[in-house]
Structure formats: C-alpha cells, structure tokens
N, C-alpha and C. Protein backbone atom coordinates (compact mmCIF):
# COMPACT_ATOMS: atom_id res chain seq x y z
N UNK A 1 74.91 -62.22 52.37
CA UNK A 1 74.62 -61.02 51.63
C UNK A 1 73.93 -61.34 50.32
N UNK A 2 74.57 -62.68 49.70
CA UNK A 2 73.64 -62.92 49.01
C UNK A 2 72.11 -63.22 48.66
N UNK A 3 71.78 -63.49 49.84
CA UNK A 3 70.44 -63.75 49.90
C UNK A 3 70.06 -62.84 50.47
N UNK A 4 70.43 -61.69 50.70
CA UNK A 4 69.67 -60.70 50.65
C UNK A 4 69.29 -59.97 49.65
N UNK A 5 70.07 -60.03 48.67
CA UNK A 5 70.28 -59.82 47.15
C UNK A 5 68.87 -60.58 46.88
N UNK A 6 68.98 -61.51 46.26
CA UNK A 6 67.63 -62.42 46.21
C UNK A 6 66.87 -62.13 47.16
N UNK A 7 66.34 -62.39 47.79
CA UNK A 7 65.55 -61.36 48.27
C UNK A 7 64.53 -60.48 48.27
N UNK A 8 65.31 -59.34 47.65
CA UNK A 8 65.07 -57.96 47.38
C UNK A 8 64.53 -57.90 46.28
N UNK A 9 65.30 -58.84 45.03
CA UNK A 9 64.83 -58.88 44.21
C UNK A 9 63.59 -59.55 43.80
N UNK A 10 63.17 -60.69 44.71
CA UNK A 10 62.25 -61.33 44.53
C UNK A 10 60.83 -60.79 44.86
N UNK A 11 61.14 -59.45 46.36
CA UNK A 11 60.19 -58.86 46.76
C UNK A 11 59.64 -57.98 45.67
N UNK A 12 61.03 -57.61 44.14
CA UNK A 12 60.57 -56.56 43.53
C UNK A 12 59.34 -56.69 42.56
N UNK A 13 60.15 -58.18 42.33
CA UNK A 13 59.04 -58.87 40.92
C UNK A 13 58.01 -59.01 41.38
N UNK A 14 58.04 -59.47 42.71
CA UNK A 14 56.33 -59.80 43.20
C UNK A 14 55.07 -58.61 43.14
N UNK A 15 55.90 -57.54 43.62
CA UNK A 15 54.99 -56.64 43.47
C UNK A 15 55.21 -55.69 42.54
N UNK A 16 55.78 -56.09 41.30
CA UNK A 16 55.57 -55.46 39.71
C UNK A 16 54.16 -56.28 39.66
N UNK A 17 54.63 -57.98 39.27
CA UNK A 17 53.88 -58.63 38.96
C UNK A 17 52.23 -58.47 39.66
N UNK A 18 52.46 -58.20 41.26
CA UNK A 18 50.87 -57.83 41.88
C UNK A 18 50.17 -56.66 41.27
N UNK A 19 50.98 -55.26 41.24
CA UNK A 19 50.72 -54.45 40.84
C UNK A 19 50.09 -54.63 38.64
N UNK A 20 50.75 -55.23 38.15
CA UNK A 20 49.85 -55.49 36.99
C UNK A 20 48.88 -56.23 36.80
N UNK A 21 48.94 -57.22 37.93
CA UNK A 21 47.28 -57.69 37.48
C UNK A 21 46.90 -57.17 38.24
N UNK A 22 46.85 -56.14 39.08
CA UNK A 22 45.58 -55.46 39.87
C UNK A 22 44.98 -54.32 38.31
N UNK A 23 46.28 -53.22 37.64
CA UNK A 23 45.70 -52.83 36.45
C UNK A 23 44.96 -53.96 35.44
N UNK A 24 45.11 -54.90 35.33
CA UNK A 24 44.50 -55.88 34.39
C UNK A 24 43.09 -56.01 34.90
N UNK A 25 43.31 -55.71 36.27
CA UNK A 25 42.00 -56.44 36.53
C UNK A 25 41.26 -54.97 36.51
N UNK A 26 41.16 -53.88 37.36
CA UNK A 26 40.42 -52.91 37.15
C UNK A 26 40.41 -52.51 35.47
N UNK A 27 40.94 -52.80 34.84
CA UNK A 27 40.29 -52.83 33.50
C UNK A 27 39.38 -53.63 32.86
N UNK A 28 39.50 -54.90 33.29
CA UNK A 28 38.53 -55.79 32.86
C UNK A 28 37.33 -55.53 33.38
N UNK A 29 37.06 -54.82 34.73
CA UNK A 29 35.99 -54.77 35.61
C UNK A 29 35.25 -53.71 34.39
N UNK A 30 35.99 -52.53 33.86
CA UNK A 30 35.03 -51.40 33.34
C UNK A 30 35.91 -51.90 31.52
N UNK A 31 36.30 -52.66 31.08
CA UNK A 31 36.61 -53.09 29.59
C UNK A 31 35.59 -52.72 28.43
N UNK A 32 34.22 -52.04 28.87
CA UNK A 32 33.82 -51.44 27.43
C UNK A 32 34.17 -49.64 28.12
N UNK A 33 34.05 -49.17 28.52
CA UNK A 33 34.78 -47.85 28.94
C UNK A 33 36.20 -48.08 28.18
N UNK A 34 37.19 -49.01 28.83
CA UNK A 34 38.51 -49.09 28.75
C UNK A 34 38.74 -48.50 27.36
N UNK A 35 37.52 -49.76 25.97
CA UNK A 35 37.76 -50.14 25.12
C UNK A 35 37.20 -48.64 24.03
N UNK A 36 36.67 -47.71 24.85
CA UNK A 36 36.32 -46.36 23.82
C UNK A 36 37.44 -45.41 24.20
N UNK A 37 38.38 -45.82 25.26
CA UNK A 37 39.63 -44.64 24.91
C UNK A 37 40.32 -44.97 23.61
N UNK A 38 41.07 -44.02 23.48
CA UNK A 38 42.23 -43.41 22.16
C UNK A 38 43.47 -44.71 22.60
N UNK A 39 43.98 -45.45 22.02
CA UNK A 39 44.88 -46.18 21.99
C UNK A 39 46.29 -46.15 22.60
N UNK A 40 46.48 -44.43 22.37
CA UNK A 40 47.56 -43.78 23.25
C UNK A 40 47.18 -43.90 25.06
N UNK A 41 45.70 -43.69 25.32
CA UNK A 41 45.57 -43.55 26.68
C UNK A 41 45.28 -45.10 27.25
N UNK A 42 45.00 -46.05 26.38
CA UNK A 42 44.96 -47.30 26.86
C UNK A 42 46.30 -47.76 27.41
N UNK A 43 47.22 -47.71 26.40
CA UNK A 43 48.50 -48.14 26.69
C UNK A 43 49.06 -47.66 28.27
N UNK A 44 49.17 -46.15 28.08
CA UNK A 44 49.53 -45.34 29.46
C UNK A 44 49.14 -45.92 30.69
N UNK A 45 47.46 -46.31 30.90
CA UNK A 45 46.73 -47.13 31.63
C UNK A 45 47.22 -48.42 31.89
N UNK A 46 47.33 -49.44 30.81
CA UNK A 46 48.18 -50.60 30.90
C UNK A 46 49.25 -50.42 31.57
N UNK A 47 50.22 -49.40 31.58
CA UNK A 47 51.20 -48.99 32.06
C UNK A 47 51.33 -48.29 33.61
N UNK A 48 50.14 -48.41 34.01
CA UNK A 48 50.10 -47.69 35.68
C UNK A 48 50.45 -46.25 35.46
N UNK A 49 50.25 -45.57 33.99
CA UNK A 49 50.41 -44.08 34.26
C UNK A 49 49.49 -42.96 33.93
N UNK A 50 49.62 -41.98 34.20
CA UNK A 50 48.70 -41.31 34.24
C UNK A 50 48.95 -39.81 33.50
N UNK A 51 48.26 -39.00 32.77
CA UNK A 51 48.96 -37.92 32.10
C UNK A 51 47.53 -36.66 32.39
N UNK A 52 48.58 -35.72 32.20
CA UNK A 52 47.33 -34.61 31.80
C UNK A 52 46.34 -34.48 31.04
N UNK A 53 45.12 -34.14 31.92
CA UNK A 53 44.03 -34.42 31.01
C UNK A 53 43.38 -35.62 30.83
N UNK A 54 43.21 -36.67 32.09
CA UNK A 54 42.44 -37.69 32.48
C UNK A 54 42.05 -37.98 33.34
N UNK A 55 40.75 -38.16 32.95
CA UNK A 55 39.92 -38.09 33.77
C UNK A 55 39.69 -39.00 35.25
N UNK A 56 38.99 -39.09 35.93
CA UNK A 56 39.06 -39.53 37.38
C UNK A 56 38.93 -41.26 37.21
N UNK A 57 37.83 -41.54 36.24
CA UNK A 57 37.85 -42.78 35.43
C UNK A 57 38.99 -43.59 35.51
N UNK A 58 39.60 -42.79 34.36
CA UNK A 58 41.12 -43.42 33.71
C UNK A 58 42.17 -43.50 35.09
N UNK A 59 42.34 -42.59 35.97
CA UNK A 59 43.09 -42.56 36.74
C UNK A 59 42.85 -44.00 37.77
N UNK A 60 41.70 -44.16 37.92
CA UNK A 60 41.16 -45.35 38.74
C UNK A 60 41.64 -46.47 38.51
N UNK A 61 41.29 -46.45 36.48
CA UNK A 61 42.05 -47.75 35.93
C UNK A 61 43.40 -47.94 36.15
N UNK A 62 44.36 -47.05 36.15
CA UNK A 62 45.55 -46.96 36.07
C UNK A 62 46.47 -47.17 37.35
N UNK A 63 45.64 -46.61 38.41
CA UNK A 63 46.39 -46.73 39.56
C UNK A 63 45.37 -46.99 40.64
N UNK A 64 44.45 -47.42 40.76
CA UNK A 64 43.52 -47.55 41.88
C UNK A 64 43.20 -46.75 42.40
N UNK A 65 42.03 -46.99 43.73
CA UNK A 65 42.11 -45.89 44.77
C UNK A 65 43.06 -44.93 45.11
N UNK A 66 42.99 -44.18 45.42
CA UNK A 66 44.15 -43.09 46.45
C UNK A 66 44.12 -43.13 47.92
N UNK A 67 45.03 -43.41 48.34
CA UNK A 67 44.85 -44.16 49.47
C UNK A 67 44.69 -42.40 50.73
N UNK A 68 44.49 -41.09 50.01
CA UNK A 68 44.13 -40.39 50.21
C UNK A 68 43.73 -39.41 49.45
N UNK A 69 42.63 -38.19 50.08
CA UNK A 69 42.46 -37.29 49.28
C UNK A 69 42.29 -36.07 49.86
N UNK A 70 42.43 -34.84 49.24
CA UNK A 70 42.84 -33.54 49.71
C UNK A 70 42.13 -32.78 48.76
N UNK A 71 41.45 -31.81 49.32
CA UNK A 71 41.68 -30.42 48.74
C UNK A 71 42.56 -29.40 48.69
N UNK A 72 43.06 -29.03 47.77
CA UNK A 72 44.10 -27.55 48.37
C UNK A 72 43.51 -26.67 47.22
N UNK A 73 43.89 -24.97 47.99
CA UNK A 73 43.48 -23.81 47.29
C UNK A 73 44.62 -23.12 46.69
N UNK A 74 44.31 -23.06 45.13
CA UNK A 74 45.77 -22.55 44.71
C UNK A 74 44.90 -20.97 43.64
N UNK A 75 46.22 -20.85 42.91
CA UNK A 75 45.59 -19.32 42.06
C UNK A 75 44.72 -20.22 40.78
N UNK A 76 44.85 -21.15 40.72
CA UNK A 76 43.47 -21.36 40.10
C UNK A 76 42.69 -21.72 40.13
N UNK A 77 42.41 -21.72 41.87
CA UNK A 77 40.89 -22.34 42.76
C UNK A 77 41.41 -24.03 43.33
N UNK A 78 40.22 -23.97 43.69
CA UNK A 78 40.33 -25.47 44.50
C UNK A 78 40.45 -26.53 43.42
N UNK A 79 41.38 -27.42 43.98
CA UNK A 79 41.74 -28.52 42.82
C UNK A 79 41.93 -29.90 44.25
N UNK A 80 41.51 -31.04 43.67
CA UNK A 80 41.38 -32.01 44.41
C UNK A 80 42.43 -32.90 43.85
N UNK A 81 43.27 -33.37 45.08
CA UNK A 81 44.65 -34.27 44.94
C UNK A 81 43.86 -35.69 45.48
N UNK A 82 44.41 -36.47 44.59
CA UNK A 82 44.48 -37.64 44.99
C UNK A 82 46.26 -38.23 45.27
N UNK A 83 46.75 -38.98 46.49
CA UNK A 83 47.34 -39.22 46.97
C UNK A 83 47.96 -40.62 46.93
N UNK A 84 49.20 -41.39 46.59
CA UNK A 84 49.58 -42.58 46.43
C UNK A 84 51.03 -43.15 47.37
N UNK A 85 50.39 -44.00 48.09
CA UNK A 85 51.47 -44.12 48.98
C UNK A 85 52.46 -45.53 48.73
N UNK A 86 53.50 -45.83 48.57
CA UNK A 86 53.99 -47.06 48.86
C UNK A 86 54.83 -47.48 49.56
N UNK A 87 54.58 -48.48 50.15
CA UNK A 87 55.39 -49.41 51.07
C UNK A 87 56.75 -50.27 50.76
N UNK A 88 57.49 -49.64 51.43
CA UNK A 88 59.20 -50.23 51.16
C UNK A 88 59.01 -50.95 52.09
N UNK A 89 59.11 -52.33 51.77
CA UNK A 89 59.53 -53.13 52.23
C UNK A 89 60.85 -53.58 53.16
N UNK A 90 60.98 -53.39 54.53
CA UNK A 90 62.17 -53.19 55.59
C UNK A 90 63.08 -54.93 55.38
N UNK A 91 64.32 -54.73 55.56
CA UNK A 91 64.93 -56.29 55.35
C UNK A 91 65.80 -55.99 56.66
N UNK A 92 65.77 -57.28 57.26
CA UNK A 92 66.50 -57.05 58.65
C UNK A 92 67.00 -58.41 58.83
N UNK A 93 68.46 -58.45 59.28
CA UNK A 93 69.44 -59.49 59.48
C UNK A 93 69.42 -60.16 61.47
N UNK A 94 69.66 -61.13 61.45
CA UNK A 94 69.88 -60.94 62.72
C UNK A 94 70.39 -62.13 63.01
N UNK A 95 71.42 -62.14 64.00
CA UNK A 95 72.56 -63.70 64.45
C UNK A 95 72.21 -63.79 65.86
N UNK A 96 72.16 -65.23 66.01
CA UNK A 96 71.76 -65.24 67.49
C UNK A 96 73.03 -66.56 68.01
N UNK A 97 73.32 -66.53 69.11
CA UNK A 97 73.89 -67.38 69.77
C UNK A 97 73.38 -67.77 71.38
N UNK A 98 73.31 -69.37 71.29
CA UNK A 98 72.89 -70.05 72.66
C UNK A 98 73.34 -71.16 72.91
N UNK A 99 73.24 -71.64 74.28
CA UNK A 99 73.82 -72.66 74.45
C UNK A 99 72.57 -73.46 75.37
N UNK A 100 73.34 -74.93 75.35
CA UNK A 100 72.00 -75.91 76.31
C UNK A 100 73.06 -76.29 77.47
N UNK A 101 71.90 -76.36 78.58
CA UNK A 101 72.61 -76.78 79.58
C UNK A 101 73.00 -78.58 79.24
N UNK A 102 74.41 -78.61 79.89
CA UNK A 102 74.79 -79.41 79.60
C UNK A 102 76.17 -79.72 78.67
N UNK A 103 76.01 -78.67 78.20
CA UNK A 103 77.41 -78.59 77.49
C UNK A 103 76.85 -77.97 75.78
N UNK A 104 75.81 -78.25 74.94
CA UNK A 104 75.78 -77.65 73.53
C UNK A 104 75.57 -76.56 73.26
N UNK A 105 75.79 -75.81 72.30
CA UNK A 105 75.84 -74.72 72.16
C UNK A 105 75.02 -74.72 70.36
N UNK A 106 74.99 -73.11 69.88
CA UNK A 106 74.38 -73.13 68.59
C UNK A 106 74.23 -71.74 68.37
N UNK A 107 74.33 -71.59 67.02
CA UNK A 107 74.40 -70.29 66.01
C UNK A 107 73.27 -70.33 65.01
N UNK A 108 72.14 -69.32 65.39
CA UNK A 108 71.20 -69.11 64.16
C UNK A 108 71.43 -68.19 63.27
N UNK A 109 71.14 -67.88 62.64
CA UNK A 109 70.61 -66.62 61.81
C UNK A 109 69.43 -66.86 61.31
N UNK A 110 68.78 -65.24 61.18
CA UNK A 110 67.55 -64.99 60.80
C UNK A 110 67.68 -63.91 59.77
N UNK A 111 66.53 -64.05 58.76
CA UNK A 111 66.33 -62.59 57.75
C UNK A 111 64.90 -62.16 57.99
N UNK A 112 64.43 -61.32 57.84
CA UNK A 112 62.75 -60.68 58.22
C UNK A 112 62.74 -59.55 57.37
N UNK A 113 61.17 -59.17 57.15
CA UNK A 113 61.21 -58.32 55.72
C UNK A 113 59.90 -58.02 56.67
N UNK A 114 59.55 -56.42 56.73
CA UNK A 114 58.43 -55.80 57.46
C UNK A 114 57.90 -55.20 56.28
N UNK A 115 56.80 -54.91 56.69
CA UNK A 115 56.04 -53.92 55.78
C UNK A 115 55.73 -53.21 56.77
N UNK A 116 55.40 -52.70 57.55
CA UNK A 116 54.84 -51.98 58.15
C UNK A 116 54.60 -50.29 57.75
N UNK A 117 53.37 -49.72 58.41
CA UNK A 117 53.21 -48.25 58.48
C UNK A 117 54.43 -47.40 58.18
N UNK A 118 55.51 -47.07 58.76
CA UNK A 118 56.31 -46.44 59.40
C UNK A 118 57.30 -46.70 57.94
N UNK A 119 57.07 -47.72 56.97
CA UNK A 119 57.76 -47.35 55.43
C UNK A 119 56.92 -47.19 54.70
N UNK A 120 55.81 -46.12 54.73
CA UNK A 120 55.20 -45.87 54.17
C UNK A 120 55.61 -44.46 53.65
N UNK A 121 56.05 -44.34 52.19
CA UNK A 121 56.18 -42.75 51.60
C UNK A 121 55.42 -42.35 50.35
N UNK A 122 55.28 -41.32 50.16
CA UNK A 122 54.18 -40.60 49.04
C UNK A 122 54.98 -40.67 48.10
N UNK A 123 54.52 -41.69 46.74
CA UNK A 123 55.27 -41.86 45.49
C UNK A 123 54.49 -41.06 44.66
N UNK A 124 53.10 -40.63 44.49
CA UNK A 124 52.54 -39.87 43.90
C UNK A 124 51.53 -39.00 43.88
N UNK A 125 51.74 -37.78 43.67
CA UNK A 125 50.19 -36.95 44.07
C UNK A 125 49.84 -36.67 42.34
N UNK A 126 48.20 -37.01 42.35
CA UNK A 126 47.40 -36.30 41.16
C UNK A 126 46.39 -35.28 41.61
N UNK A 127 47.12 -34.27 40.48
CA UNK A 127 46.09 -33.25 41.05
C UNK A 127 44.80 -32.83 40.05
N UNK A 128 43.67 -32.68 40.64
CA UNK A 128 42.45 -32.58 39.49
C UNK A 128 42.20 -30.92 39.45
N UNK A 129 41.92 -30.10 38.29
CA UNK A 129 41.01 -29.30 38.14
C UNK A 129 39.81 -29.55 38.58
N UNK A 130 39.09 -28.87 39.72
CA UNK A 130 37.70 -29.12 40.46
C UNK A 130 36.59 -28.75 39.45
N UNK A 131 37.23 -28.04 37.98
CA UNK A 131 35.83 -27.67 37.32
C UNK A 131 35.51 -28.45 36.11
N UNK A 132 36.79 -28.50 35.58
CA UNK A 132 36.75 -29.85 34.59
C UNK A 132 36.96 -31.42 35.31
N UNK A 133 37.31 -31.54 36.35
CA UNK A 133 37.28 -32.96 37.17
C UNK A 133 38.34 -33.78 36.03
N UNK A 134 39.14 -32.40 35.32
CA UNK A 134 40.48 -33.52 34.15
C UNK A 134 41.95 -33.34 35.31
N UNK A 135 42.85 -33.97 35.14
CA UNK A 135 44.11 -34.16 35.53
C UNK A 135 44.88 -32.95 34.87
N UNK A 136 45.38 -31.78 36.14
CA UNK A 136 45.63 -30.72 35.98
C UNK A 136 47.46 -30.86 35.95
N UNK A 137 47.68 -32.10 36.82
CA UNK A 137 49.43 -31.97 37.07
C UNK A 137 49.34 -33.07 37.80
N UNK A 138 50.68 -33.84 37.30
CA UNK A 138 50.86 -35.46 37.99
C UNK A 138 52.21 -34.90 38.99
N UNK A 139 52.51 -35.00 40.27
CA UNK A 139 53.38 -35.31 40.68
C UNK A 139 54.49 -36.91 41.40
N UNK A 140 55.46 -36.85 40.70
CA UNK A 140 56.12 -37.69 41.39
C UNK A 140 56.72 -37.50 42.56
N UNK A 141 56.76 -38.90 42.81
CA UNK A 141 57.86 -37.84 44.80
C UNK A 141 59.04 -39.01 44.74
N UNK A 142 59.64 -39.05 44.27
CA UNK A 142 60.73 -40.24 44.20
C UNK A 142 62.01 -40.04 45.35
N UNK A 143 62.48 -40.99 45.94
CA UNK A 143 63.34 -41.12 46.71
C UNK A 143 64.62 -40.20 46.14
C-alpha cells in the first residue's frame, strides 16, 4: 500500500512539474507579448490561470491548446468555449500465483498505472465573448 502511496505521489509531481515548463515554455515562445502584459496578468499566466477578460493570446499562454472547441448560443449570442480535458491517471494492483512443473512454485505481484481515454474528464471550460474575443466566464469542473 505503500508504494502505492509513492506512486501517486510521484505521478503528481511529475505532471505539476510537466505542466510548468510547458507554461514556461509557451511563454518564452511569445516573451515580448508576455512581457507588455500588466504584472497582475503575468503572474496568473505563470500560474496556469486564467481570469475574466483575457484574451485568446493569454489563455494560450496559460493553458495551451483546448483540446476542444464549441460554439454555444446563449442570451447574449454566440460565445465560443474552449475546452480542457485531463487525464487521471488509473493505478492497478495485481498478485499472481504459478507453479513449474516439477515441483516449484512462485508469487508475483504487479502495479500498472494507465492513462488511457476512458480517464479522461473536463477540468475546464473557457468561455469567450464572440464580439470582444475577451474571456466572458471561466468554468471549473472539479471532481
């Protein structure tokens, strides 16, 4: 159990740690843009977040692609969502027992960690005003 503990935890840091230099790096790619925002919106950016009233730009820096996108029609017209999905990582135990002909026998265990499709859930929708193209409403979708 313990090492599943470790583990889990190790899967977490890895992908804090992936996830900030991917922001490090899409900032460096556009770093004189980065470097004419307001100090407040740099930080947020540094931070993988995103607020009302930023633009498609900033959102890029902050969180990458959207691994989808949508239109929907609401009472204040068409507004374009961008979509953020992440992958939970599956942890799976498993004991095996066999024997050899001849008389030996033996006990494995195994641990396995999937990523696959099927843990894939929507951690965030951004939604744009279609006329100002600014960030109208951030949603979270948290477990």
């Amino acid at each position: 159990m313990k090492t599943l503990r470790l583990l889990a935890a190790f899967l977490a840091c890895s992908t804090l740690m992936i996830g900030c230099a991917s922001t490090e790096n899409r900032i460096s790619k556009n770093q004189a843009l980065f470097d004419s925002y307001p100090v407040d919106t740099q930080s947020k950016i540094r931070a993988g977040e995103v607020a009302v009233g930023f633009d498609q730009e900033q959102v890029l820096m902050a969180l990458g692609k959207p691994d989808r996108e949508t239109t929907i029609e609401t009472e204040a017209g068409k507004q374009i969502v961008w979509q953020y999905y992440k992958t939970k990582p599956g942890v799976g135990v498993s004991l095996g027992v066999g024997s050899i002909i001849g008389g030996g026998s033996s006990i494995g265990t195994g641990v396995g960690v999937s990523t696959g499709s099927n843990n894939k859930h929507l951690e965030k929708s951004i939604v744009f005003d279609r006329e100002s193209g600014k960030v109208s409403r951030v949603e979270s979708h948290d477990d």
